[in-house]
Protein backbone atom coordinates (compact mmCIF):
# COMPACT_ATOMS: atom_id res chain seq x y z
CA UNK A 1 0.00 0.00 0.00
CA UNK A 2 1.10 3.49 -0.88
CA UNK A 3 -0.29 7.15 -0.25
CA UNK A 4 -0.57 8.65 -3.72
CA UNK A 5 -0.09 12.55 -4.34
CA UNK A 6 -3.54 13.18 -3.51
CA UNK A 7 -3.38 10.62 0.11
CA UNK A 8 -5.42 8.34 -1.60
CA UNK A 9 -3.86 4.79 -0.52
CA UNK A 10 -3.33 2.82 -3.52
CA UNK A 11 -4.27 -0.90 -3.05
CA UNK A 12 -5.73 -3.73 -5.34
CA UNK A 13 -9.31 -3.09 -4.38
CA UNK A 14 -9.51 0.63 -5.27
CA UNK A 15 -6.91 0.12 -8.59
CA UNK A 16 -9.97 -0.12 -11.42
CA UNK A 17 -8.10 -2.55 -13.57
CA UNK A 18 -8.41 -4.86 -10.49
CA UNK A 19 -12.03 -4.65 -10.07
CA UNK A 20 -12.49 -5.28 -13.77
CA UNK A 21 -9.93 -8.23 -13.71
CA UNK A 22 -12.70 -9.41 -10.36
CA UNK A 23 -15.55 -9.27 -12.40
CA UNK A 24 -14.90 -10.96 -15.33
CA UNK A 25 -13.64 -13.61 -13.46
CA UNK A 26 -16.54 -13.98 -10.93
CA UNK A 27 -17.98 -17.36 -10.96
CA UNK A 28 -15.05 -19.37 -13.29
CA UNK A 29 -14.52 -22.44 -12.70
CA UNK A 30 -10.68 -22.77 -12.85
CA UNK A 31 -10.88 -26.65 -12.42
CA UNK A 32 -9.32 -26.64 -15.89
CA UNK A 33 -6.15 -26.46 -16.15
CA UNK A 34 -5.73 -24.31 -19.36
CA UNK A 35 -8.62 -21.53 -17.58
CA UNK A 36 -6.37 -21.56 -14.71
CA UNK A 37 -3.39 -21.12 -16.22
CA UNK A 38 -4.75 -17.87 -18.00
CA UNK A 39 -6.38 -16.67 -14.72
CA UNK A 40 -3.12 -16.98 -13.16
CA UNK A 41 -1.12 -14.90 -16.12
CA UNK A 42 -3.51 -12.29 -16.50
CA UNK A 43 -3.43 -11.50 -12.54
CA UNK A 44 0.14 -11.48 -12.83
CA UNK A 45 -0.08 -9.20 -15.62
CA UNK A 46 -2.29 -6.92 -13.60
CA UNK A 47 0.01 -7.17 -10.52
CA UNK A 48 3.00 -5.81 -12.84
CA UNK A 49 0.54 -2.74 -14.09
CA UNK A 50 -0.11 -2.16 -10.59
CA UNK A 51 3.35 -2.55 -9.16
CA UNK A 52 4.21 0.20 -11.95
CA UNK A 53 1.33 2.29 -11.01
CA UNK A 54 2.78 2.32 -7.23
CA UNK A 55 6.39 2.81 -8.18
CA UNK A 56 5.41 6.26 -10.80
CA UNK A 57 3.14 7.41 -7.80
CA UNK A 58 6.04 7.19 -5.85
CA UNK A 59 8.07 9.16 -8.26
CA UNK A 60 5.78 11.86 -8.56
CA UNK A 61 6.23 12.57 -5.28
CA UNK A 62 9.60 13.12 -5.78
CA UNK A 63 10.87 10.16 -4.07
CA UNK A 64 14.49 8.68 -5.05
CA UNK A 65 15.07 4.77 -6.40
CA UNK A 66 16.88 4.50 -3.53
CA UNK A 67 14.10 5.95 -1.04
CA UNK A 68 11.44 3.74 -2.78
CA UNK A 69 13.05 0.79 -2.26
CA UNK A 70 12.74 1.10 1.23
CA UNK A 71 9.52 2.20 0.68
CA UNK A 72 8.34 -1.21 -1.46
CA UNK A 73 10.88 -3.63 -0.25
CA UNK A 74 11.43 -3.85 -3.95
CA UNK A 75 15.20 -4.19 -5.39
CA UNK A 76 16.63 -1.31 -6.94
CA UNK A 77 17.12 -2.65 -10.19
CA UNK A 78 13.32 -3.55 -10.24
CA UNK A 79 12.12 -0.40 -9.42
CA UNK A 80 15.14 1.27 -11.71
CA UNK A 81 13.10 -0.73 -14.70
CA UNK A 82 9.61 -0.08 -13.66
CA UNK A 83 10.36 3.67 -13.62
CA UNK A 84 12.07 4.00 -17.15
CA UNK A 85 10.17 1.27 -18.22
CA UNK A 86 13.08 -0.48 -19.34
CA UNK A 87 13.11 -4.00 -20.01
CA UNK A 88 16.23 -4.67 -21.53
CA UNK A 89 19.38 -2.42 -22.72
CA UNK A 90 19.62 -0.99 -19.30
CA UNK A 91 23.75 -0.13 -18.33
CA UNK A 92 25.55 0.24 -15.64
CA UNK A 93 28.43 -0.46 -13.60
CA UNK A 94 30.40 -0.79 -10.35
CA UNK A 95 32.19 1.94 -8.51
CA UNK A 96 33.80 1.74 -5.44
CA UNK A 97 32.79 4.85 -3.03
CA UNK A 98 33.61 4.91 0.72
CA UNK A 99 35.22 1.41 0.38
CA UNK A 100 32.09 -0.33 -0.89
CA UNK A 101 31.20 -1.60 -4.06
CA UNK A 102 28.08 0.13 -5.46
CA UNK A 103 26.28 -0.91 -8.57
CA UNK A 104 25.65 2.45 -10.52
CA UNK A 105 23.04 2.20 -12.84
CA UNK A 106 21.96 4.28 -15.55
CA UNK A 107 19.53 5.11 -18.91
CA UNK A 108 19.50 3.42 -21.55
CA UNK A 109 22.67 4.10 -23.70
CA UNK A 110 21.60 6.25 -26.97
CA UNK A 111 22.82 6.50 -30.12
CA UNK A 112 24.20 10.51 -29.72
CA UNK A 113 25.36 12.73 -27.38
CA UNK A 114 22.89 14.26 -24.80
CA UNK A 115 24.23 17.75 -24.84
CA UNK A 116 25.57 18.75 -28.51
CA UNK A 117 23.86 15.20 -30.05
CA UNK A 118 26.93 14.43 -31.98
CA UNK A 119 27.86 10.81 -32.63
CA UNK A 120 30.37 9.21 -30.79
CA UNK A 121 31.59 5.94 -30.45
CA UNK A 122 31.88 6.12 -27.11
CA UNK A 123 29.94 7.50 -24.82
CA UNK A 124 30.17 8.56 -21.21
CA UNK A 125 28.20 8.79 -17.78
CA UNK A 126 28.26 11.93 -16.06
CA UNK A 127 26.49 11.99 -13.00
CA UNK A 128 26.11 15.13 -11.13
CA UNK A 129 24.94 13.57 -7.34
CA UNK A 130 27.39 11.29 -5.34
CA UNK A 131 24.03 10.15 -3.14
CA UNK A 132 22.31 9.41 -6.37
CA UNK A 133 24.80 7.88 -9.09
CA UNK A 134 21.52 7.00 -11.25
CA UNK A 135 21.15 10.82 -11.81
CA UNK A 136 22.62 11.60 -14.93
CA UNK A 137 23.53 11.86 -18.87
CA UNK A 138 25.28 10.90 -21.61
CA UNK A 139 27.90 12.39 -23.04
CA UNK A 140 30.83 12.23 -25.47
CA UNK A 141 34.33 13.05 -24.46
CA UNK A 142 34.27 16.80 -25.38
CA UNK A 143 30.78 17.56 -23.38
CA UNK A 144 32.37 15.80 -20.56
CA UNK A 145 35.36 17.90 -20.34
CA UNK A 146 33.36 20.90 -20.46
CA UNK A 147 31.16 19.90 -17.49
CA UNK A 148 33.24 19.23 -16.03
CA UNK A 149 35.50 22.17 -16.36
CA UNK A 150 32.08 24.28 -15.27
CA UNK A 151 31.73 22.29 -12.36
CA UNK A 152 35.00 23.03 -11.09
CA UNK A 153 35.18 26.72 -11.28
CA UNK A 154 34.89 27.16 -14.64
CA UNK A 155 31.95 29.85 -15.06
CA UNK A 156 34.45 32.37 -13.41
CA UNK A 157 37.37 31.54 -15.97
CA UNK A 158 34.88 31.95 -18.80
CA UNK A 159 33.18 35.12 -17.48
CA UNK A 160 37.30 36.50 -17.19
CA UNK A 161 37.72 35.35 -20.93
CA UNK A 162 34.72 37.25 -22.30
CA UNK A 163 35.84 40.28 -20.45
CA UNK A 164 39.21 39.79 -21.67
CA UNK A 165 37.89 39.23 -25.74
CA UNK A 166 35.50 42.19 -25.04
CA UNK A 167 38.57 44.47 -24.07
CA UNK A 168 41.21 43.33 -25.89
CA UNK A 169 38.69 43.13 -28.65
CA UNK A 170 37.94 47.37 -28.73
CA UNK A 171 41.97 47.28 -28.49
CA UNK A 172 42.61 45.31 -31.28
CA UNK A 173 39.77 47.29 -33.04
CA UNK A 174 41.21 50.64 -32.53
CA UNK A 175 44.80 49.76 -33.92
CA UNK A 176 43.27 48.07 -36.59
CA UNK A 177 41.15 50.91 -37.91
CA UNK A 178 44.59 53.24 -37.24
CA UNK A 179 46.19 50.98 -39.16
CA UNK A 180 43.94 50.19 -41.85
CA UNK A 181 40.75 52.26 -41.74
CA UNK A 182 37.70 51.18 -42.94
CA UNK A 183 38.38 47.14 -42.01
């Protein structure tokens, strides 16, 4: 059971798919093997609809992977799939942070960069949250270098260098038309 966004506890018996699932079973005889089977696959069906219902009403509410696994009981890597609906193609890998071997996972790998959408044959991870390595993009070598420079310090150096091209630029302007007028 789960409080949704609006406190409304989310539970098979007030899910609608569930009551439907109730009715139009309601007086089967699953004595037959074959019925049963199909009774059995379409409530787990409905169970995985309404385990993904629970985990996105989670999400909404701005809950981390991390902090709704504790919530559900469910593994991270389960609720990592339910809430990208990924399936297969998922990446990840293991770091080492505070002496302990985490399992960082992350998005589906795509085809081009995230930031300038350039092909590259290989792609990196930049996360931006040591608490929550799943939070992040893709990005090819160059992109990464430049976040990386602008996470370090880097939006002073650049705001120095446009000041610096701005003046130097009037300079270089001035002797040039001395030089050369009209250019």
């Amino acid at each position: 059971m789960v409080s949704t966004s609006n406190n409304e506890i989310l539970t098979p018996e007030n899910f609608p798919p569930w009551k439907d699932f109730q009715e139009a079973w309601r007086g089967v005889d699953l004595s037959d093997r074959a019925v049963k089977t199909k009774f059995h696959q379409e409530q787990d069906a409905l169970g995985q609809k309404l385990l993904t219902e629970w985990v996105k009403r989670l999400r909404t509410r701005g809950l981390t992977y991390r902090e709704i696994t504790l919530e559900t009981g469910l593994k991270l890597t389960r609720v990592y799939r339910l809430c990208n609906n990924l399936t297969r193609g998922h990446k990840g890998s293991y770091i080492t942070q505070n002496g302990e071997r985490i399992f960082q996972y992350k998005r589906v790998l795509p085809e081009k960069c995230e930031i300038c959408s350039g092909a590259s044959k290989k792609l990196k991870w930049h996360h931006w949250n040591s608490e929550h390595l799943e939070w992040g993009v893709w990005v090819c070598g160059w992109c990464h270098s430049g976040i990386e420079f602008f996470e370090h310090g880097g939006e002073e150096k650049v705001a120095k260098y446009l000041e610096l091209k701005e003046k130097y630029g009037r300079d270089y302007a001035e002797v040039t038309n001395t030089i050369r007028p009209g250019i």
